[in-house]
N, C-alpha and C. Protein backbone atom coordinates (compact mmCIF):
# COMPACT_ATOMS: atom_id res chain seq x y z
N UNK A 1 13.09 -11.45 -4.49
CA UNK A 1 11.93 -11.96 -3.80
C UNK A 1 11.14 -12.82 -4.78
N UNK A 2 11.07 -14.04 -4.48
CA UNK A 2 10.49 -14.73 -5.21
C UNK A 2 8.63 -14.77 -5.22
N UNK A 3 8.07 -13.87 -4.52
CA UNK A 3 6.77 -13.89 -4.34
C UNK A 3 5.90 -13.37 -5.87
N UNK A 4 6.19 -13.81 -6.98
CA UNK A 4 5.46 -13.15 -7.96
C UNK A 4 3.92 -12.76 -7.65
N UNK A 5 3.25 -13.84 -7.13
CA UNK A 5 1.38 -13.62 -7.23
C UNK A 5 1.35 -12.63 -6.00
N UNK A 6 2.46 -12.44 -5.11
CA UNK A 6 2.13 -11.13 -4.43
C UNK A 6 2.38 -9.72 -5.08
N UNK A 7 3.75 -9.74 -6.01
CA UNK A 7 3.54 -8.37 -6.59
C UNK A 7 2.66 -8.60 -7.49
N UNK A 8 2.15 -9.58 -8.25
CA UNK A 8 1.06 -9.50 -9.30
C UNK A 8 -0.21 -8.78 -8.75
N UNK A 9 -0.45 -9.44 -7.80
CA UNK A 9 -1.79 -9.42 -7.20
C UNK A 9 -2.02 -7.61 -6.44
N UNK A 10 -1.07 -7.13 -6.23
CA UNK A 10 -0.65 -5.73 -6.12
C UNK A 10 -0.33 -4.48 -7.28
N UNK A 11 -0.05 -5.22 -8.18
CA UNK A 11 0.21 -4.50 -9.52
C UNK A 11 -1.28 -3.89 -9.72
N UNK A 12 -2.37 -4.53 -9.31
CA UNK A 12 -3.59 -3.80 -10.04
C UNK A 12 -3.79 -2.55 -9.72
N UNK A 13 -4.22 -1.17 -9.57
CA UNK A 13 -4.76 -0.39 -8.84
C UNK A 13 -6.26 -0.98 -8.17
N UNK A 14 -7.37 -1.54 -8.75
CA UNK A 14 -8.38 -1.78 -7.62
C UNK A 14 -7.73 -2.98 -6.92
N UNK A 15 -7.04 -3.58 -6.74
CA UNK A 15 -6.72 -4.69 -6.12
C UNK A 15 -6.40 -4.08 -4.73
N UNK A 16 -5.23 -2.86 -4.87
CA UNK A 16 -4.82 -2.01 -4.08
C UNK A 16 -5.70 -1.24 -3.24
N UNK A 17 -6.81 -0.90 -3.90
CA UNK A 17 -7.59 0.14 -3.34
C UNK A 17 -8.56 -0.90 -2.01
N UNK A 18 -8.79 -1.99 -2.87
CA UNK A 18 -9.66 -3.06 -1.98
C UNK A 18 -8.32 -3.53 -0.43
N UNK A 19 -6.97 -3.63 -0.58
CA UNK A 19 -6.49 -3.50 0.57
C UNK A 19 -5.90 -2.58 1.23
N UNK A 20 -6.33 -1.08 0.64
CA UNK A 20 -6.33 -0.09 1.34
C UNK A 20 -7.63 0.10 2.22
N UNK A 21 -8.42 -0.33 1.76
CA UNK A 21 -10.40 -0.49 2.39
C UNK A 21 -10.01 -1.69 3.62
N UNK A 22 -9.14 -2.60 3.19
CA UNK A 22 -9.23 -3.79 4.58
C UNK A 22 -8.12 -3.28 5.93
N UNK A 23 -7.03 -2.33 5.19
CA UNK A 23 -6.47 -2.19 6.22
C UNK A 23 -6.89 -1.41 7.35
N UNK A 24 -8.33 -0.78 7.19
CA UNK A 24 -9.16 -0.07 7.87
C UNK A 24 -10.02 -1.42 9.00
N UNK A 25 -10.10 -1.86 8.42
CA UNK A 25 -11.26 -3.34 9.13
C UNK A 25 -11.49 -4.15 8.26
N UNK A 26 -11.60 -5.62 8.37
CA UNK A 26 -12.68 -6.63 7.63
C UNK A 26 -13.64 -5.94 7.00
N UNK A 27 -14.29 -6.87 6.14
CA UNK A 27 -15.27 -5.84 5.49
C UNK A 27 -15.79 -7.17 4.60
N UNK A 28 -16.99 -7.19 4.38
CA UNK A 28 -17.78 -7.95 3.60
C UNK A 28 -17.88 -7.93 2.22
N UNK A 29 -18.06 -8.82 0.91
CA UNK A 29 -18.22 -8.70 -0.28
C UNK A 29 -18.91 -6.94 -0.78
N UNK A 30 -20.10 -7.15 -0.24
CA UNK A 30 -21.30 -6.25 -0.37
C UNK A 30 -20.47 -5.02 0.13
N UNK A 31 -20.04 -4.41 0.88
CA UNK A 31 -19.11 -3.15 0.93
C UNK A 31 -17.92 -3.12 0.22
N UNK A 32 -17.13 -3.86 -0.12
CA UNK A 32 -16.15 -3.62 -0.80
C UNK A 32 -16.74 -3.45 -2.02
N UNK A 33 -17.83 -3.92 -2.70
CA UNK A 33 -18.60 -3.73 -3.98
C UNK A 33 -18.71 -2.14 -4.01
N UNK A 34 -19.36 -2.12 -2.79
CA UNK A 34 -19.93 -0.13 -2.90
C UNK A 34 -19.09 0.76 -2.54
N UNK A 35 -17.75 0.22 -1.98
CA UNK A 35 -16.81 1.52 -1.56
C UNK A 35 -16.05 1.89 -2.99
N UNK A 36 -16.11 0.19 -3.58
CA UNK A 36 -14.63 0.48 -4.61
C UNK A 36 -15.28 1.13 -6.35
N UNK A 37 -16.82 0.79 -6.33
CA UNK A 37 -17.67 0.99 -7.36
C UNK A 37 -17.75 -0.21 -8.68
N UNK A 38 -16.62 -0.98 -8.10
CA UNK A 38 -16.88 -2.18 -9.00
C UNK A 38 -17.89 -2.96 -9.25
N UNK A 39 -18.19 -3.78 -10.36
CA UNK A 39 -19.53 -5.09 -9.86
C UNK A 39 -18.84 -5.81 -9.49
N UNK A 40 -19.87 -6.75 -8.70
CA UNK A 40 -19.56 -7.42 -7.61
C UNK A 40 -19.05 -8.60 -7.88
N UNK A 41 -19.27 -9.30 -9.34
CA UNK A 41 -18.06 -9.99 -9.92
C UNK A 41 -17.06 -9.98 -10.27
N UNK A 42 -16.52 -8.24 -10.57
CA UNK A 42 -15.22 -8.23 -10.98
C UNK A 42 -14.68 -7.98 -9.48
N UNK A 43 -14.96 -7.55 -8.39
CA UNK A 43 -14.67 -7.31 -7.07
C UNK A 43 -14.20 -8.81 -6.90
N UNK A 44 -15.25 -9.74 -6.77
CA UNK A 44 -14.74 -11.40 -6.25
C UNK A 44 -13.81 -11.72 -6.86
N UNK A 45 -13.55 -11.31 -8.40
CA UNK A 45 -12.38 -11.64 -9.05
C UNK A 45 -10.92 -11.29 -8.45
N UNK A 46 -11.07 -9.42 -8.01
CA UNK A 46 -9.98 -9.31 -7.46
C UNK A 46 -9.63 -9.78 -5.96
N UNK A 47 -10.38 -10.22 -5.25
CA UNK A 47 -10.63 -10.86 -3.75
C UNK A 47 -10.43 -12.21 -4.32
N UNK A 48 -10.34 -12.97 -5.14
CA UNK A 48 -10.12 -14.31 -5.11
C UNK A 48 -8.39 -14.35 -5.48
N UNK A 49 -7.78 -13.13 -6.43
CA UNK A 49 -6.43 -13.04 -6.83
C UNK A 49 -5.44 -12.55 -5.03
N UNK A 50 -6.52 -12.05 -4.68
CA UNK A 50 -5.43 -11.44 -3.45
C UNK A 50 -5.51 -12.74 -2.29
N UNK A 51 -6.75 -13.68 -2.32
CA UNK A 51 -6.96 -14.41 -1.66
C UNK A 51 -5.31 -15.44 -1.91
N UNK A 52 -5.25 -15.64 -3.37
CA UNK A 52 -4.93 -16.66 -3.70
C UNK A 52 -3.10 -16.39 -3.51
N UNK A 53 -3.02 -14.81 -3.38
CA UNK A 53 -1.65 -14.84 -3.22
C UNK A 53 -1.37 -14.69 -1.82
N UNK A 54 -2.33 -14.65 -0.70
CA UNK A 54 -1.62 -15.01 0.35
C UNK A 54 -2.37 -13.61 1.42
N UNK A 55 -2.67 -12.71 0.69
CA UNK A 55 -3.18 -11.29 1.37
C UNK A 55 -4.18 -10.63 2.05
N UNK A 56 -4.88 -11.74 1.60
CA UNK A 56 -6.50 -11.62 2.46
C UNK A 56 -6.71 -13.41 2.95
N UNK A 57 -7.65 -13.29 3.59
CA UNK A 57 -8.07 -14.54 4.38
C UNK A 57 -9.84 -13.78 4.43
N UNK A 58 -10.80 -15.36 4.61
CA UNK A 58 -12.16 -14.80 4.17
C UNK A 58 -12.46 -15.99 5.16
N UNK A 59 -13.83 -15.57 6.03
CA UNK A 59 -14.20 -15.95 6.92
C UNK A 59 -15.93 -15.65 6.30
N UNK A 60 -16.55 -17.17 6.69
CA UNK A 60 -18.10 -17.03 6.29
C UNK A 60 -18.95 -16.17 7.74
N UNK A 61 -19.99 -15.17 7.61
CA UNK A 61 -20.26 -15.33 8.47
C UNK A 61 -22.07 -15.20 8.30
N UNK A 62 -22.46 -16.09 8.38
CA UNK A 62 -24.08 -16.30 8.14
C UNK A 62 -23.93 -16.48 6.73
N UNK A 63 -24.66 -15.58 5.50
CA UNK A 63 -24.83 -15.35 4.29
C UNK A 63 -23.51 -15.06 3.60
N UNK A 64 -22.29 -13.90 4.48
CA UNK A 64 -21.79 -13.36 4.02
C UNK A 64 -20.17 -13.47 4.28
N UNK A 65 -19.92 -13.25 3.25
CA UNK A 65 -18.21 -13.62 3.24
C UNK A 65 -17.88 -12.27 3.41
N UNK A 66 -16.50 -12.16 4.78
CA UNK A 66 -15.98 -11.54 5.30
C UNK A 66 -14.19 -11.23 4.73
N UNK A 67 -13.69 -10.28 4.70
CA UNK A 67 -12.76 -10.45 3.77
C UNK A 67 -11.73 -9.37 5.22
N UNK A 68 -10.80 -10.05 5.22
CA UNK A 68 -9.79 -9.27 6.15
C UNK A 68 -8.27 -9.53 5.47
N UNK A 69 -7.21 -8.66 5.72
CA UNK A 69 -6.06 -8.89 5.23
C UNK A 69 -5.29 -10.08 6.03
N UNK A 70 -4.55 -10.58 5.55
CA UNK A 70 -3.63 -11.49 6.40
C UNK A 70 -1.84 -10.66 6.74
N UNK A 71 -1.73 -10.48 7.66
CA UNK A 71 -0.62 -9.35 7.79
C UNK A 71 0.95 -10.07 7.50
N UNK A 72 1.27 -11.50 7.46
CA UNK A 72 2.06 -11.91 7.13
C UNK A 72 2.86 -11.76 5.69
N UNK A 73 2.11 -11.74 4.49
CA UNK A 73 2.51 -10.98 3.22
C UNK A 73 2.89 -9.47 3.44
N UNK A 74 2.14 -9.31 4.25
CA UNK A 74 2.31 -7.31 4.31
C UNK A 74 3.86 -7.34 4.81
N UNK A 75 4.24 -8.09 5.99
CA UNK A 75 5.13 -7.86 6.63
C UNK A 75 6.56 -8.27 5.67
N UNK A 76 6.62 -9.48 4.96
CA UNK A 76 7.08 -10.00 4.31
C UNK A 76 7.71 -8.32 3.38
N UNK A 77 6.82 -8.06 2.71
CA UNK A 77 7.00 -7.11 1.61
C UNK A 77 7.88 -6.15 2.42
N UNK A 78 7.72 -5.46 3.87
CA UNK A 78 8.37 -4.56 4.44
C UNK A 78 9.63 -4.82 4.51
N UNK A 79 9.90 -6.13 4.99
CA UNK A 79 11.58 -6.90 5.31
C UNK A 79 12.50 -6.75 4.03
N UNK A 80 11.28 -6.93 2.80
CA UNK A 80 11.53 -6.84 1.38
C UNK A 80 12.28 -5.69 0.79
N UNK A 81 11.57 -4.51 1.68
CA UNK A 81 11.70 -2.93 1.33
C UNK A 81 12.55 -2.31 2.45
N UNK A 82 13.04 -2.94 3.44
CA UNK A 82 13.72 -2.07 4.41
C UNK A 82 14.87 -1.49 3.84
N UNK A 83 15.80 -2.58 3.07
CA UNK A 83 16.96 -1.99 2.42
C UNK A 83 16.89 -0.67 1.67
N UNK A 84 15.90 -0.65 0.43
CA UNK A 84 15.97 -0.03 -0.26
C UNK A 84 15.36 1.46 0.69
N UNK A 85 14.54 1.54 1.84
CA UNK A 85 14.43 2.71 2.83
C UNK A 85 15.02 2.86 3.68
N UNK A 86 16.27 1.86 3.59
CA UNK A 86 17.69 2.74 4.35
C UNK A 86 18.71 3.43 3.16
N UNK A 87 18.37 2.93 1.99
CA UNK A 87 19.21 3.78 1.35
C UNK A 87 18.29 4.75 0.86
N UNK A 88 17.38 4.94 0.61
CA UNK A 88 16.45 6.26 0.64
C UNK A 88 16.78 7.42 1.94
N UNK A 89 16.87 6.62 3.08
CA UNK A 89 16.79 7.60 4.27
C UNK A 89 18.70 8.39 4.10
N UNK A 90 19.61 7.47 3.76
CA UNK A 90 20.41 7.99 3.93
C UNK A 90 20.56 9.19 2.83
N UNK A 91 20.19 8.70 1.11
CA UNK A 91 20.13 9.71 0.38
C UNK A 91 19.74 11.16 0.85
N UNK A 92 18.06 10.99 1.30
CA UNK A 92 17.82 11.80 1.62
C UNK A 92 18.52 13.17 2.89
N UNK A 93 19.03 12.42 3.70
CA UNK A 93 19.88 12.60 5.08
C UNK A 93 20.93 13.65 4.54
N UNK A 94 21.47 12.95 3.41
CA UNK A 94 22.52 13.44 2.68
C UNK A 94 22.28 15.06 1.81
N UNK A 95 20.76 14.86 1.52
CA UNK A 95 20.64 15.98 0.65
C UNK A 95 20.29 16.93 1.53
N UNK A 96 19.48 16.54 2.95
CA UNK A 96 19.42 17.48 3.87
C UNK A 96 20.27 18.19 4.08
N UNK A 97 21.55 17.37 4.61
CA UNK A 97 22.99 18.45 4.76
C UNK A 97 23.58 19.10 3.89
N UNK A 98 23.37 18.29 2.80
CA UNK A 98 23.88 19.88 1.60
C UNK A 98 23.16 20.75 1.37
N UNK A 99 21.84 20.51 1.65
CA UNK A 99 20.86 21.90 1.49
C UNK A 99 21.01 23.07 3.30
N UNK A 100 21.50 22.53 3.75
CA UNK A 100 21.86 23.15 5.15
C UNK A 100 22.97 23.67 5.15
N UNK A 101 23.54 23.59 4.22
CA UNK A 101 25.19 24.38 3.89
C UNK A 101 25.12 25.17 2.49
N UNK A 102 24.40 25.20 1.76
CA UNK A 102 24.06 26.14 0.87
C UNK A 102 22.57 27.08 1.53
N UNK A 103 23.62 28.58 1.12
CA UNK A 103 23.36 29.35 1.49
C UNK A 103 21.74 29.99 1.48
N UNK A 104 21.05 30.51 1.99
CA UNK A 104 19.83 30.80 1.22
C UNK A 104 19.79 32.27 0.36
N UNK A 105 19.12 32.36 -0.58
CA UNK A 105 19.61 33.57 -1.53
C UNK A 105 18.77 34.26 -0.86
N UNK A 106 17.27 34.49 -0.03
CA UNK A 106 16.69 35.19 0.41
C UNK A 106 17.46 35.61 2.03
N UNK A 107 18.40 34.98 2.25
CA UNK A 107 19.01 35.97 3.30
C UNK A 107 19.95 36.30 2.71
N UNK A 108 20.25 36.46 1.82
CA UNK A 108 21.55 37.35 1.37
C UNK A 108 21.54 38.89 0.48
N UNK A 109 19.62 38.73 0.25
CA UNK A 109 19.62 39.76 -0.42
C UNK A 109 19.07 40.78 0.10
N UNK A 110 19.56 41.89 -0.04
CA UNK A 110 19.04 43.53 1.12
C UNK A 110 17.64 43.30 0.59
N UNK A 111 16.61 43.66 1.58
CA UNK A 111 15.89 44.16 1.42
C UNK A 111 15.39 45.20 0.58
N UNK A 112 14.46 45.35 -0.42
CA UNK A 112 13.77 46.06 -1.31
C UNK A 112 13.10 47.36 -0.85
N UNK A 113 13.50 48.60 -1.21
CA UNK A 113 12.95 50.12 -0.68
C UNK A 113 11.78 50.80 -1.65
């Protein structure tokens, strides 16, 4: 996947946390400041990196800039990851059935007098 400034822009943890806050709703400078505890310059900093890779979209509205995700990167990244969560699902699938054929030691052992 050639999208570097999208995994960059994801690599941060507050970067992350600020589009875990949008995937809830839009949300304005001034709340993302007070949910995430950042100042409100290093906040625009990370809203201008996510802007710039494609992940948010910002809409003026009166005074205040509105910050919403753009779902096209999101989706992108999923198409990105399906493979690797079909071979997760099958691993897993797989370990299910061997744990369903090994025996459990708590039914095999008598009960305690």
């Amino acid at each position: 996947m050639s999208d570097d400034p999208l995994w960059s822009a994801l690599a941060d943890p507050h970067r992350r946390a600020i589009v875990a806050l949008l995937l809830e709703r839009p949300r304005s400078v001034g709340e993302i400041v007070a949910e995430c505890g950042l100042s409100q310059p290093g906040t625009s900093k990370h809203l201008r990196v996510l802007r710039d890779a494609g992940l948010v979209r910002v809409r003026q509205d009166a005074q205040r800039r509105v910050y919403a995700l753009d779902p096209a990167p999101i989706a992108a990244l999923d198409a990105w990851l399906a493979p690797y969560r079909t071979l997760w699902n099958r691993s897993l699938d797989t370990l299910g059935r061997r744990l369903d054929e090994t025996p459990d030691s708590t039914e095999s052992t008598p009960p305690k007098e």
